[in-house]
Protein backbone atom coordinates (compact mmCIF):
# COMPACT_ATOMS: atom_id res chain seq x y z
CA UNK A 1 94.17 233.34 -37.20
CA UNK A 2 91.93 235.54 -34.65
CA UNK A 3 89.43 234.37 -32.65
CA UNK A 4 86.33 236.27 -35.01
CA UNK A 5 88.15 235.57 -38.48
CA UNK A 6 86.30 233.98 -41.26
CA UNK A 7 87.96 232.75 -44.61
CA UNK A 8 86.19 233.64 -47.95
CA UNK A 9 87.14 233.12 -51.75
CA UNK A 10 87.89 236.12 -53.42
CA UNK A 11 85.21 237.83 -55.36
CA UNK A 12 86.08 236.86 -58.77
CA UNK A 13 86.61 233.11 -57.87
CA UNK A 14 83.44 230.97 -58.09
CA UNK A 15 82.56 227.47 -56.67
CA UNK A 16 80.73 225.23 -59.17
CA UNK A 17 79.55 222.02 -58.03
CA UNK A 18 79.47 218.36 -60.42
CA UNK A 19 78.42 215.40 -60.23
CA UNK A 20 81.48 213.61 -58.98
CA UNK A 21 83.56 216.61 -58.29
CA UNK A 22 83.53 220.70 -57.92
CA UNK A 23 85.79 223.25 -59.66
CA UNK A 24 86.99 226.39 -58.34
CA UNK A 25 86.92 229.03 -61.29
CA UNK A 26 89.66 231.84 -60.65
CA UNK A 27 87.79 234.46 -63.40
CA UNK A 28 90.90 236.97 -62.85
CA UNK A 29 93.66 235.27 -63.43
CA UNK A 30 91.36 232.73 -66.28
CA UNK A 31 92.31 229.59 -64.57
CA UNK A 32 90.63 226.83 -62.82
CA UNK A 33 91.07 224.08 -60.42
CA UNK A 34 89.37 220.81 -59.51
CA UNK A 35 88.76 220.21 -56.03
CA UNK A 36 86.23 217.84 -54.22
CA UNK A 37 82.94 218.59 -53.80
CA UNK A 38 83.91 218.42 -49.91
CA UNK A 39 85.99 221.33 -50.17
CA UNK A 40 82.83 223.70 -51.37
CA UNK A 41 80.83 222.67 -48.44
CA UNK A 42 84.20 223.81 -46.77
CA UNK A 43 83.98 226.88 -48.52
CA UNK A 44 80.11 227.98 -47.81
CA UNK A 45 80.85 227.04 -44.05
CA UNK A 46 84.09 229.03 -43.63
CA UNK A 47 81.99 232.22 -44.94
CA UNK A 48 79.42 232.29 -42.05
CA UNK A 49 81.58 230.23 -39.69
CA UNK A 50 84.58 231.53 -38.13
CA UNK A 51 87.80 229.60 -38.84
CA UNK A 52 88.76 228.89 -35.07
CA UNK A 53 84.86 227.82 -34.63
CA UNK A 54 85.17 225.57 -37.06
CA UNK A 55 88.14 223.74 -35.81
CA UNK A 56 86.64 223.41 -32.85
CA UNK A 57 83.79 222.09 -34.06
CA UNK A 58 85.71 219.89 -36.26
CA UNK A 59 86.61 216.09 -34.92
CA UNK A 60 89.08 213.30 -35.62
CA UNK A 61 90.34 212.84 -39.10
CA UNK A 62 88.78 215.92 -40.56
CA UNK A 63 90.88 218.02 -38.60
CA UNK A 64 93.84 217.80 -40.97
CA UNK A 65 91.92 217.30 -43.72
CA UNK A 66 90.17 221.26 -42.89
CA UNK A 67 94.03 222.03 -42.42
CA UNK A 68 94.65 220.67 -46.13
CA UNK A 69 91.78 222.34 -47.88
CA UNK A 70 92.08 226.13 -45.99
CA UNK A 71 95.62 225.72 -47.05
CA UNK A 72 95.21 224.92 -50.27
CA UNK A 73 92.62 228.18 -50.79
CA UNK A 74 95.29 230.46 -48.95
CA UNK A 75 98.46 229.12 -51.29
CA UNK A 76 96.56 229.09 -54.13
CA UNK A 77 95.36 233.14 -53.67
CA UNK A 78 92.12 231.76 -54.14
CA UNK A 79 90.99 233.42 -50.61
CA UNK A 80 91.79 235.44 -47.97
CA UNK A 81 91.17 235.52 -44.11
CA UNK A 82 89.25 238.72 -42.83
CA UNK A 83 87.31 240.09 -39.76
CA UNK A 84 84.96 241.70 -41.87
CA UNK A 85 83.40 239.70 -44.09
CA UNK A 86 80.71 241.68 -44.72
CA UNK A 87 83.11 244.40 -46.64
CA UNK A 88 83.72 241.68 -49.09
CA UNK A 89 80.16 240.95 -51.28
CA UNK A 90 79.95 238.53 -53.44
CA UNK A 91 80.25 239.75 -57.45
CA UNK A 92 76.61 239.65 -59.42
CA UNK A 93 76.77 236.92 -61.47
CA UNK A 94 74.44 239.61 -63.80
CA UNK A 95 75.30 239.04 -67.62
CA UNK A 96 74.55 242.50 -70.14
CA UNK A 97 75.70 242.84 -73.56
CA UNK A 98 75.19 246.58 -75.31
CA UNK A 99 73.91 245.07 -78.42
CA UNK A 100 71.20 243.31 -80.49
CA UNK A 101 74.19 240.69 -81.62
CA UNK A 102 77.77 240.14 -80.22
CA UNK A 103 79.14 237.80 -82.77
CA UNK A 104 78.46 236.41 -86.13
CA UNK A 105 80.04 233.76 -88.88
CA UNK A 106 80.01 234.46 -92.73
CA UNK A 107 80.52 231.05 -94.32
CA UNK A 108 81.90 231.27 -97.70
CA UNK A 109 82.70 229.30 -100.99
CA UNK A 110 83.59 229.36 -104.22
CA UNK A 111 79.81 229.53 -105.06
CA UNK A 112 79.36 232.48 -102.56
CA UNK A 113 77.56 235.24 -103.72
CA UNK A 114 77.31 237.67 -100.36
CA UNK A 115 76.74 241.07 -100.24
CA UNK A 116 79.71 241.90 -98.35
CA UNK A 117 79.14 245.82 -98.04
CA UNK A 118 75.36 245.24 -97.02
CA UNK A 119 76.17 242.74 -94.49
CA UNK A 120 79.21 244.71 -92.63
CA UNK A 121 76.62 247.73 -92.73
CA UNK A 122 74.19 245.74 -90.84
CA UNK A 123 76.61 243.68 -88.39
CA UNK A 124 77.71 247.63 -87.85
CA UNK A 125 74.47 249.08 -86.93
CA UNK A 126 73.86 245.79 -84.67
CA UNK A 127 76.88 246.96 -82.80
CA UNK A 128 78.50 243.53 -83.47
CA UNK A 129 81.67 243.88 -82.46
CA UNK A 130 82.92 239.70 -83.29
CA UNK A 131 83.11 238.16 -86.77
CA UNK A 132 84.42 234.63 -87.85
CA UNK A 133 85.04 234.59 -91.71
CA UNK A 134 84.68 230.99 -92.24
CA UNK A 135 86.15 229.78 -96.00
CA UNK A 136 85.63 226.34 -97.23
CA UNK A 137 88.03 227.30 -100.28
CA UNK A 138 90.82 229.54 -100.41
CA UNK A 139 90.16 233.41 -101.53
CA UNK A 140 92.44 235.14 -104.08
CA UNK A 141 94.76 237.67 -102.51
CA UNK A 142 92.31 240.51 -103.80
CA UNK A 143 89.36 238.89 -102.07
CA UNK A 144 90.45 238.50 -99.07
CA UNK A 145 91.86 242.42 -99.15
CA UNK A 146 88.92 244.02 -100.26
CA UNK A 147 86.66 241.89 -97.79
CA UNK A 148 88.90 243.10 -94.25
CA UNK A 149 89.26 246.47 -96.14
CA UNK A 150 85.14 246.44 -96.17
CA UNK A 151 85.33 246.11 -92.74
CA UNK A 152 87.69 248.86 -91.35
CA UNK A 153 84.58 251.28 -91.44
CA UNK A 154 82.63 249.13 -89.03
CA UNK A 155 82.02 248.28 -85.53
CA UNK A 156 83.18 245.34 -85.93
CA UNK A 157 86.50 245.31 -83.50
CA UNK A 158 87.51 241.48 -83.36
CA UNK A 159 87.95 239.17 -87.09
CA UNK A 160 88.54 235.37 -86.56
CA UNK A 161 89.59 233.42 -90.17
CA UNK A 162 89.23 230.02 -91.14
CA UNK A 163 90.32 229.46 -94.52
CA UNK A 164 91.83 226.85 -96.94
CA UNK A 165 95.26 226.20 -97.03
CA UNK A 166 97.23 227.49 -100.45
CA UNK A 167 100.95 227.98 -100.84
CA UNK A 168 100.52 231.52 -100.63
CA UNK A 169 98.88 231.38 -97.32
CA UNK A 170 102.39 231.63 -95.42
CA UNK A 171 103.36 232.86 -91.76
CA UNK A 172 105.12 235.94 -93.58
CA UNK A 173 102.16 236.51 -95.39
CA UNK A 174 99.72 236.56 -92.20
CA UNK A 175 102.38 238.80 -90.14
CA UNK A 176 101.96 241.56 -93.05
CA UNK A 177 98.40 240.73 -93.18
CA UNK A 178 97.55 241.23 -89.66
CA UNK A 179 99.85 244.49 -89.40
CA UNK A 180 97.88 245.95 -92.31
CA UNK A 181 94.32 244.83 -90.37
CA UNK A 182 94.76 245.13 -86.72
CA UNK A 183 91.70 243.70 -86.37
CA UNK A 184 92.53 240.20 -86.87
CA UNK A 185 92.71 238.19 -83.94
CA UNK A 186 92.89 234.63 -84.31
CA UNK A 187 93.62 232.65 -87.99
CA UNK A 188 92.97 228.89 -88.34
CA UNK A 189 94.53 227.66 -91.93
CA UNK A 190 92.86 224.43 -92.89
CA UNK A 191 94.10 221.81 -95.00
CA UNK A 192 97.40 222.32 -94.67
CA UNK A 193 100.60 219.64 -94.38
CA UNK A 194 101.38 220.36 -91.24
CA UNK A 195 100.10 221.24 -87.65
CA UNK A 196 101.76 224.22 -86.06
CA UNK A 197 100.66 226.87 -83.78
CA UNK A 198 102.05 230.35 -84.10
CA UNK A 199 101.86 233.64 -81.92
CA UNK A 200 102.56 236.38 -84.14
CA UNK A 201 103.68 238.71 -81.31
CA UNK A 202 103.91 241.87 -82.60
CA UNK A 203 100.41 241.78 -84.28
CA UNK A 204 98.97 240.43 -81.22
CA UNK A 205 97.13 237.94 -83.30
CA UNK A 206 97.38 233.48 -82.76
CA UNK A 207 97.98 231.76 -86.14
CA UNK A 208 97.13 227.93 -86.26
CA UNK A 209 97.98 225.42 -89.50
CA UNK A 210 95.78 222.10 -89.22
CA UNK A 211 95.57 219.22 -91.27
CA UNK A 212 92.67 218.22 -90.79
CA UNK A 213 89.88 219.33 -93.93
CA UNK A 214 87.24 221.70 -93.28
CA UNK A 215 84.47 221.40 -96.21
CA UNK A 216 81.47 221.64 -94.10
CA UNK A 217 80.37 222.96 -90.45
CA UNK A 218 80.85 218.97 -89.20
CA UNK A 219 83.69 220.05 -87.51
CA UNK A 220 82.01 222.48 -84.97
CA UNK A 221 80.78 221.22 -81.69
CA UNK A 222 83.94 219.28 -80.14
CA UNK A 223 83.68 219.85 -76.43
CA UNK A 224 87.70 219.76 -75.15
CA UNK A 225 89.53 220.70 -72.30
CA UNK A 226 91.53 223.04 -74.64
CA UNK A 227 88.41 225.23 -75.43
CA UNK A 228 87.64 226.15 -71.72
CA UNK A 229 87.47 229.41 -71.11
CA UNK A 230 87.46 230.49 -67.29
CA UNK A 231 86.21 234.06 -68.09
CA UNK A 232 83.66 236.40 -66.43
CA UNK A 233 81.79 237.23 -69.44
CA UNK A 234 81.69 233.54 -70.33
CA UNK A 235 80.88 232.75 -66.73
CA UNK A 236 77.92 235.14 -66.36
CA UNK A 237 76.53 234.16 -70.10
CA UNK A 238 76.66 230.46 -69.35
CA UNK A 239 74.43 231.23 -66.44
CA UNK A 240 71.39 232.91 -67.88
CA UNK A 241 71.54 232.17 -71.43
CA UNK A 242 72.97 229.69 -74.18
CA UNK A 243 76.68 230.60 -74.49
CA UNK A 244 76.71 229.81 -78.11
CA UNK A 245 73.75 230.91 -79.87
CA UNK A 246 73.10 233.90 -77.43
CA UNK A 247 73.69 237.28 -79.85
CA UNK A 248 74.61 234.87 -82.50
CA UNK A 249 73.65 234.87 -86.35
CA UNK A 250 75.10 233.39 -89.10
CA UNK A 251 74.87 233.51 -92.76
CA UNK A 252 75.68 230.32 -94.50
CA UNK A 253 77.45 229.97 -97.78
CA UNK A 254 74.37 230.25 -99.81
CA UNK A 255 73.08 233.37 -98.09
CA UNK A 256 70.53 232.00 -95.74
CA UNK A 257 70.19 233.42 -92.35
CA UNK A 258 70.83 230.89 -89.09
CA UNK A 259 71.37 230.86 -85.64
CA UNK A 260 74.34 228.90 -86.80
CA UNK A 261 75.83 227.72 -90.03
CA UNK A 262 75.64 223.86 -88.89
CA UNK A 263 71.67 224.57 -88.26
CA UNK A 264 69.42 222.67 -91.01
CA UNK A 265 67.08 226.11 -89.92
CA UNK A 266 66.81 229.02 -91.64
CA UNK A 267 64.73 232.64 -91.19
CA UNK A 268 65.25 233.33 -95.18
CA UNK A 269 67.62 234.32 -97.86
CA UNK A 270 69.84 237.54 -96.72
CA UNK A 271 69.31 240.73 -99.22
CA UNK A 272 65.56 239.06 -98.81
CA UNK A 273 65.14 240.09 -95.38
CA UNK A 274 67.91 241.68 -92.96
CA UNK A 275 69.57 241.24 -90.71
CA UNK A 276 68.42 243.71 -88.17
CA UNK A 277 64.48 242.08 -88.90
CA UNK A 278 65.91 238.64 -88.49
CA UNK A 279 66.74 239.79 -85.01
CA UNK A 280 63.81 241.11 -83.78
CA UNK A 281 62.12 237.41 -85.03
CA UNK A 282 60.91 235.54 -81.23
CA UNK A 283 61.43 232.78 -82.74
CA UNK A 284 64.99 233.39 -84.14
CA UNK A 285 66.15 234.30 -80.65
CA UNK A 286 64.20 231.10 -78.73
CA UNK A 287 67.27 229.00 -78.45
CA UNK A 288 69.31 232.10 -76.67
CA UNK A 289 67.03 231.02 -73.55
CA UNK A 290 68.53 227.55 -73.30
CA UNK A 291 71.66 227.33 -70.24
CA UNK A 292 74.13 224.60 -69.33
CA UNK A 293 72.01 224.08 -66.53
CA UNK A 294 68.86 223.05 -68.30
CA UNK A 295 71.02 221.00 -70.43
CA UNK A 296 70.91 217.21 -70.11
CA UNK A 297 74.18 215.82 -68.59
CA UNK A 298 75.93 219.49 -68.75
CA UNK A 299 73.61 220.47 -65.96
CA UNK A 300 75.43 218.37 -63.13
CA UNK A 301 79.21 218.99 -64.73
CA UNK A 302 81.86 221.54 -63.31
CA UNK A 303 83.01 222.69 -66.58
CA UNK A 304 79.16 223.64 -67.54
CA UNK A 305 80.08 227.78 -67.08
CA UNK A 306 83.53 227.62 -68.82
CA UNK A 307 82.64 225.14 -71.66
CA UNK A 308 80.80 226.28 -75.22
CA UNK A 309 77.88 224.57 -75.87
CA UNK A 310 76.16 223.09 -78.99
CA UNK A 311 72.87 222.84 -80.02
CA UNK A 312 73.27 222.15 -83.96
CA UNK A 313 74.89 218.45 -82.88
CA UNK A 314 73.02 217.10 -80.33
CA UNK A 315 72.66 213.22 -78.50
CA UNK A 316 69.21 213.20 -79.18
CA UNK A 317 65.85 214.92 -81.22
CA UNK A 318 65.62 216.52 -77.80
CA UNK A 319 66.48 220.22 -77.73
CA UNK A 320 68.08 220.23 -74.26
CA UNK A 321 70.10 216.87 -75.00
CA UNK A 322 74.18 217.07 -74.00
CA UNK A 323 76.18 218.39 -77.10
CA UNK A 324 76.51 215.27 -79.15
CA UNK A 325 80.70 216.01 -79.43
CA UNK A 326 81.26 215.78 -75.79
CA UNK A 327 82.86 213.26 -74.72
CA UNK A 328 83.13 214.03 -70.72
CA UNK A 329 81.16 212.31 -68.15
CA UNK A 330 80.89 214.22 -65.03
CA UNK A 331 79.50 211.33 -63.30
CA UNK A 332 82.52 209.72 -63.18
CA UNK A 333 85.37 212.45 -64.09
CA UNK A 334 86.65 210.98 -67.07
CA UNK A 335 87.22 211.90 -70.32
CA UNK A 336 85.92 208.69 -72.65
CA UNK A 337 85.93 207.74 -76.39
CA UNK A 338 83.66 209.26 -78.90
CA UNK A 339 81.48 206.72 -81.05
């Protein structure tokens, strides 16, 4: 290395510091790694401090251990060695949406009684471009047709389903399915008698059979390594606003508006009052305000910007209490048992 070189991360990786331990988040490539909190100090040094400097400066045992870590950032592609530093800026960690509402959840039963065509219309003109169908029984055929058919006029770009396991529900039948609505991205059959994950590849769509029974919105909240998602959009969100409730609304089974379906609050009965009004409510939108970082526990863990959040299950009364489904503790890097 020259005599003026420095060694800086890559733009799209970002340091995140815990409790116990740091995380390098690699926002490109949607991976992560786990590195001591030792090696971020490394990190902010190396940017203003040349690298020869720095070994100078360095004494004793630390010497190999700077070796290790600059090594480690190099074979990893994580950064890069340059003379200019200064051509490299950092990326904003600035998060903008172009819309009112990004994603919503239509619960649904055999009690339902939704105005399908009303609601698409007004997810549409809220440019949301995410929906989750969520059913706690299983639709007819017809239903579940005419509902995606409802939405091919839309906005809406993105359709996740949960629904009820029944014997027609079949991997054959979801390949057809998803080739007839393009839209569908991601299908979670509940219920069913046996767990298996399936990509149907030519659809570009992820199919998942569970056994486990879904008749209420208990089973939302779990906080899991699997859920991570090392993303810039998640990234940015989880920075200035609540990652889960931001853009968010929800209709429950029985029609009523929510920031989310596992929310004992509701701002009325939809066909009532819209959507679009519902909105534009302060008080609908005061839990979008609410980051990792004001969260209790969250706020000194390294998964905080690549982990959803949950505000509907919570330790305590307290609003900013850690998501009562999480089961990390970043104090001592461990993953422990759930009450």
């Amino acid at each position: 290395m020259g005599k003026d070189e420095f060694l800086i991360l890559y733009p799209v990786c970002k340091t995140v510091r815990g409790a116990r331990r740091g995380m390098i988040c690699d926002l490109q490539n949607l991976s992560y790694h786990l590195v001591p909190n030792s090696l971020i100090d490394i990190i902010d040094q190396l940017s203003i401090t040349p690298v020869d400097q720095l070994y100078q400066e360095t004494e004793g045992e630390e010497k190999p251990i700077l070796a290790e870590y600059i090594n480690f950032i190099i074979s990893k592609r994580l950064g890069f060695v340059t003379a200019s530093p200064e051509l490299f800026p950092p990326l904003s960690d600035m998060f903008e949406y172009p819309s009112l509402v990004s994603n919503a959840i239509i619960s649904i039963d055999e009690h339902s009684a939704h105005n399908y065509k009303l609601i698409f219309s007004e997810l549409s003109e809220l440019n949301c471009k995410g929906l989750e169908l969520r059913f706690l029984n299983t639709p007819g055929n017809e239903e579940l047709f005419n509902l995606l058919t409802l939405i091919q006029n839309t906005r809406i770009q993105s359709i996740d389903l949960i629904i009820k396991h029944t014997e027609f529900l079949t991997p054959d039948f979801f390949s057809k399915l998803t080739g007839q609505f393009r839209r569908l991205n991601y299908i979670q059959v509940h219920s069913a008698p046996m767990n298996e994950e399936i990509e149907i590849k030519d659809n570009y769509s992820f199919l998942r059979y569970t056994s486990k029974c879904i008749l209420d919105h208990s089973f939302c909240g779990r906080i899991n390594e699997k859920n991570f998602s090392p993303n810039m959009m998640l990234f940015t969100e989880s920075i200035h606003f609540n990652n889960c409730l931001n853009k968010k609304i929800s209709i429950d089974e029985r029609g009523k508006i929510k920031n989310c379906p596992s929310m004992t609050n509701d701002f009325g009965q939809h066909g009532n009052v819209s959507l679009i009004k519902v909105i534009n409510d302060k008080n609908f939108s005061a839990l979008w305000g609410i980051t990792k970082d004001q969260v209790e526990i969250c706020q000194v863990c390294e998964f905080r910007y690549i982990c959803i959040d949950c505000r509907a299950y919570r330790s305590t009364e307290s609003i900013t209490s850690k998501p009562l489904k999480c089961a990390y503790n970043p104090y001592l890097a461990q993953w422990e048992t759930l009450n």
